[in-house]
C-alpha atoms as a PDB file:
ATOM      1  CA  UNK A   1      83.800 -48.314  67.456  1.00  0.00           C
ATOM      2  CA  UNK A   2      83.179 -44.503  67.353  1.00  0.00           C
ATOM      3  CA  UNK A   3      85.206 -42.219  65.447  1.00  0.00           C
ATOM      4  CA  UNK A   4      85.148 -38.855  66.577  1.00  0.00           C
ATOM      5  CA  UNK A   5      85.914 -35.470  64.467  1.00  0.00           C
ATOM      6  CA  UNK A   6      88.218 -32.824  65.006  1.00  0.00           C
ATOM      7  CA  UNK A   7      84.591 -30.698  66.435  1.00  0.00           C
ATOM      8  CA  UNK A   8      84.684 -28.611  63.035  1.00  0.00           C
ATOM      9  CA  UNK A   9      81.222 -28.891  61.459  1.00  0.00           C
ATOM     10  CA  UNK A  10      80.772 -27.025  58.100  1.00  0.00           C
ATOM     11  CA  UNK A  11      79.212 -23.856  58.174  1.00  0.00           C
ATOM     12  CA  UNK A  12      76.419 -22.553  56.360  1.00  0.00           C
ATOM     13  CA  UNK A  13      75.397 -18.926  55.191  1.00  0.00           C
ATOM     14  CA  UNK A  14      73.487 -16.709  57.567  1.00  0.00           C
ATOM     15  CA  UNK A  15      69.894 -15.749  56.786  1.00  0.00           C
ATOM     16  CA  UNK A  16      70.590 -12.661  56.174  1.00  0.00           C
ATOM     17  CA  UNK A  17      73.167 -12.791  53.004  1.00  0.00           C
ATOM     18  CA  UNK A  18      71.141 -15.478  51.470  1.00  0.00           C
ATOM     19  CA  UNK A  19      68.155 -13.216  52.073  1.00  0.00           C
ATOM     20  CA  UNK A  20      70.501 -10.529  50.555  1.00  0.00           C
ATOM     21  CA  UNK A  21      71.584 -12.733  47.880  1.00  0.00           C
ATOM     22  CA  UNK A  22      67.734 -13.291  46.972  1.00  0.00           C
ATOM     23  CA  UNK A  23      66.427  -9.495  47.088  1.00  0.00           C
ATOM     24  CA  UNK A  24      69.281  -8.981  44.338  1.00  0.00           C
ATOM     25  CA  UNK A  25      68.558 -11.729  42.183  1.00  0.00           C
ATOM     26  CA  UNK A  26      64.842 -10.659  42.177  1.00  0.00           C
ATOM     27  CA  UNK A  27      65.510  -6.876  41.943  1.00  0.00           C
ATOM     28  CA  UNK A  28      68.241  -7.628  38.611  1.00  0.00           C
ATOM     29  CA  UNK A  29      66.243 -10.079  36.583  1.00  0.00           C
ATOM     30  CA  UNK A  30      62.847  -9.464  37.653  1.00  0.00           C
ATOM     31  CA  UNK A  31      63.083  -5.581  36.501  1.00  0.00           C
ATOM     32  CA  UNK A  32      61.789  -4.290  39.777  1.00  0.00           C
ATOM     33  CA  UNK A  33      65.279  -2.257  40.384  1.00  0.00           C
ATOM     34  CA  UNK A  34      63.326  -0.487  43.144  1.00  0.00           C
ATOM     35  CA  UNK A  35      64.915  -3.784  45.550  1.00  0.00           C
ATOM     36  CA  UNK A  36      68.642  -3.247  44.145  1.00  0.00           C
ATOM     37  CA  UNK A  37      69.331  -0.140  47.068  1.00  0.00           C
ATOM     38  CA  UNK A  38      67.648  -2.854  49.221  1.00  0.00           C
ATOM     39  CA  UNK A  39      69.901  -5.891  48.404  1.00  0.00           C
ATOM     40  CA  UNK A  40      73.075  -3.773  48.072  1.00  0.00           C
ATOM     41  CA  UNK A  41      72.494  -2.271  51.775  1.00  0.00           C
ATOM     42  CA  UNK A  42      71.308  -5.883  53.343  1.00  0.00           C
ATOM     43  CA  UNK A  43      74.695  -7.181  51.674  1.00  0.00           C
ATOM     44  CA  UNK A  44      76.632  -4.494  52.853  1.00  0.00           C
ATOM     45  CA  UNK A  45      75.528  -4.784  56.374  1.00  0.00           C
ATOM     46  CA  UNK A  46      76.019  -8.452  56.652  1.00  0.00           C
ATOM     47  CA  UNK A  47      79.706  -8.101  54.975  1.00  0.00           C
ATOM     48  CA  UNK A  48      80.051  -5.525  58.266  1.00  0.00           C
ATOM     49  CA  UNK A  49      78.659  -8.426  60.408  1.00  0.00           C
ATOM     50  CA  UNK A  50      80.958 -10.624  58.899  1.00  0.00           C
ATOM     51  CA  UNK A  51      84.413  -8.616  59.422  1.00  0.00           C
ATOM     52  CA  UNK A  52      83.075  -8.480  62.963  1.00  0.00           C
ATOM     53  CA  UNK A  53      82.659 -12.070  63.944  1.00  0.00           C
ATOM     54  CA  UNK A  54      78.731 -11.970  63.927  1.00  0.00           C
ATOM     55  CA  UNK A  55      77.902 -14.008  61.012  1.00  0.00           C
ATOM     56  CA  UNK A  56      79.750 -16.856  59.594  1.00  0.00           C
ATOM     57  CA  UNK A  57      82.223 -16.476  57.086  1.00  0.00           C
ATOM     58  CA  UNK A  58      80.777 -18.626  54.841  1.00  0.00           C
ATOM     59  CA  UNK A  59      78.357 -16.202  54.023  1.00  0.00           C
ATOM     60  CA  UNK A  60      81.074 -14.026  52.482  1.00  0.00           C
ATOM     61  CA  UNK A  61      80.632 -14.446  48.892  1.00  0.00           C
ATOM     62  CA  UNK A  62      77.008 -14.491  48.717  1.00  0.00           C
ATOM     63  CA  UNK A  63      77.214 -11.197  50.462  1.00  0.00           C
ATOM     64  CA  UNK A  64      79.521  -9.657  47.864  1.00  0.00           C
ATOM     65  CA  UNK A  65      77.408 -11.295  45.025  1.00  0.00           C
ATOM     66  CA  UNK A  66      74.588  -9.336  46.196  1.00  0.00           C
ATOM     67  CA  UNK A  67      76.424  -6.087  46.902  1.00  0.00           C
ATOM     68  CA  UNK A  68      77.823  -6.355  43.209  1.00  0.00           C
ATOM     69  CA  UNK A  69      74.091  -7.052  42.119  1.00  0.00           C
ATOM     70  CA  UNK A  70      72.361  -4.468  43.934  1.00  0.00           C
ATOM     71  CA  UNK A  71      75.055  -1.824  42.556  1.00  0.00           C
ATOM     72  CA  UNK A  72      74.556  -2.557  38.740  1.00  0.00           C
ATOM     73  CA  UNK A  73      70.773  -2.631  39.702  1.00  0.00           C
ATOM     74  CA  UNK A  74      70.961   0.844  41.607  1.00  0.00           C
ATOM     75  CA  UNK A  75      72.922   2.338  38.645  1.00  0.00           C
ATOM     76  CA  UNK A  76      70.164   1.112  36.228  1.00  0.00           C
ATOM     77  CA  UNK A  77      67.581   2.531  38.236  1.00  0.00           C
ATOM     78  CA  UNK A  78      69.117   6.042  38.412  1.00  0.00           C
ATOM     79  CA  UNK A  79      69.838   5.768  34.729  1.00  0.00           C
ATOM     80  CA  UNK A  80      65.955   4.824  34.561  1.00  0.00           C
ATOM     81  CA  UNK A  81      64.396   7.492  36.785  1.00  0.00           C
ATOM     82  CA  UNK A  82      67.184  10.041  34.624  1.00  0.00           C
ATOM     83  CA  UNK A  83      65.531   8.924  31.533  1.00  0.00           C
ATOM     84  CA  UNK A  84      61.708   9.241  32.741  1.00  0.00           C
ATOM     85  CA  UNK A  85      62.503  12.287  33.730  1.00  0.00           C
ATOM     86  CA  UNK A  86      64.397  14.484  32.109  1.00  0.00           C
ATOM     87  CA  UNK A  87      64.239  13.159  28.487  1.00  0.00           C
ATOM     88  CA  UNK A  88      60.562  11.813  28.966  1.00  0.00           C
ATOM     89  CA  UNK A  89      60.003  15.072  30.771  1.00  0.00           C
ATOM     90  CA  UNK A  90      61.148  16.872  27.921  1.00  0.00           C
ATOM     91  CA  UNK A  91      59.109  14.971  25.792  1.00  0.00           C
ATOM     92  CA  UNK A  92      55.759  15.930  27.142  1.00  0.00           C
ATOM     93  CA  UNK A  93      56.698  19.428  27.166  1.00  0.00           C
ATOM     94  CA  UNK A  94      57.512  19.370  23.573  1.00  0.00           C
ATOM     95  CA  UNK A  95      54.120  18.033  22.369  1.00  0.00           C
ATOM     96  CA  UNK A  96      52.920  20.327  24.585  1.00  0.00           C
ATOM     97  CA  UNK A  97      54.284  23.256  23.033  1.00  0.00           C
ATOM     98  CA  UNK A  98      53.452  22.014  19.728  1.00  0.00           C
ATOM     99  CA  UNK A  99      50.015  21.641  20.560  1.00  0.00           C
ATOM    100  CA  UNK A 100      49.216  25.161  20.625  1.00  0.00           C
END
């Protein structure tokens, strides 16, 4: 005897937020925050994708983890690239002037 299902079949993520997901994981604890802009755009476009019906909605929350991620990461990279160069900047130009 065969039993047959109501046809739903649990969906899984699309490539592209787990791909998203991944990029912001790796660009938040590996310290390379140059991949945050990366993740937070890929999670951003497939939350787009997702509103319109082109990706499954189980992807969702992945999406929005990395979006999240790739924020904090983008902030600490501008925060970064503010201190390099302004204080840092100011720094060098300091010993500079009290070389001579």
């Amino acid at each position: 005897m065969t039993v047959q299902g109501d046809g739903l079949t649990p969906e899984s993520a699309s490539s592209q937020a787990i791909t998203a997901l991944i990029v912001s994981l790796l660009g938040f604890f590996t310290c390379c925050h140059l991949l945050s802009p990366i993740a937070w755009y890929l999670g951003r476009q497939e939350q787009k994708a997702i509103r319109e019906g082109r990706s499954p909605k189980a992807g969702e929350s992945l999406a929005q983890i990395a979006v999240i991620l790739g924020i904090v990461g983008t902030l600490i990279l501008a925060f970064f690239a503010f201190w390099v160069f302004f204080l840092g900047g100011l720094a060098v130009l300091t010993a500079m002037a009290n070389r001579y």
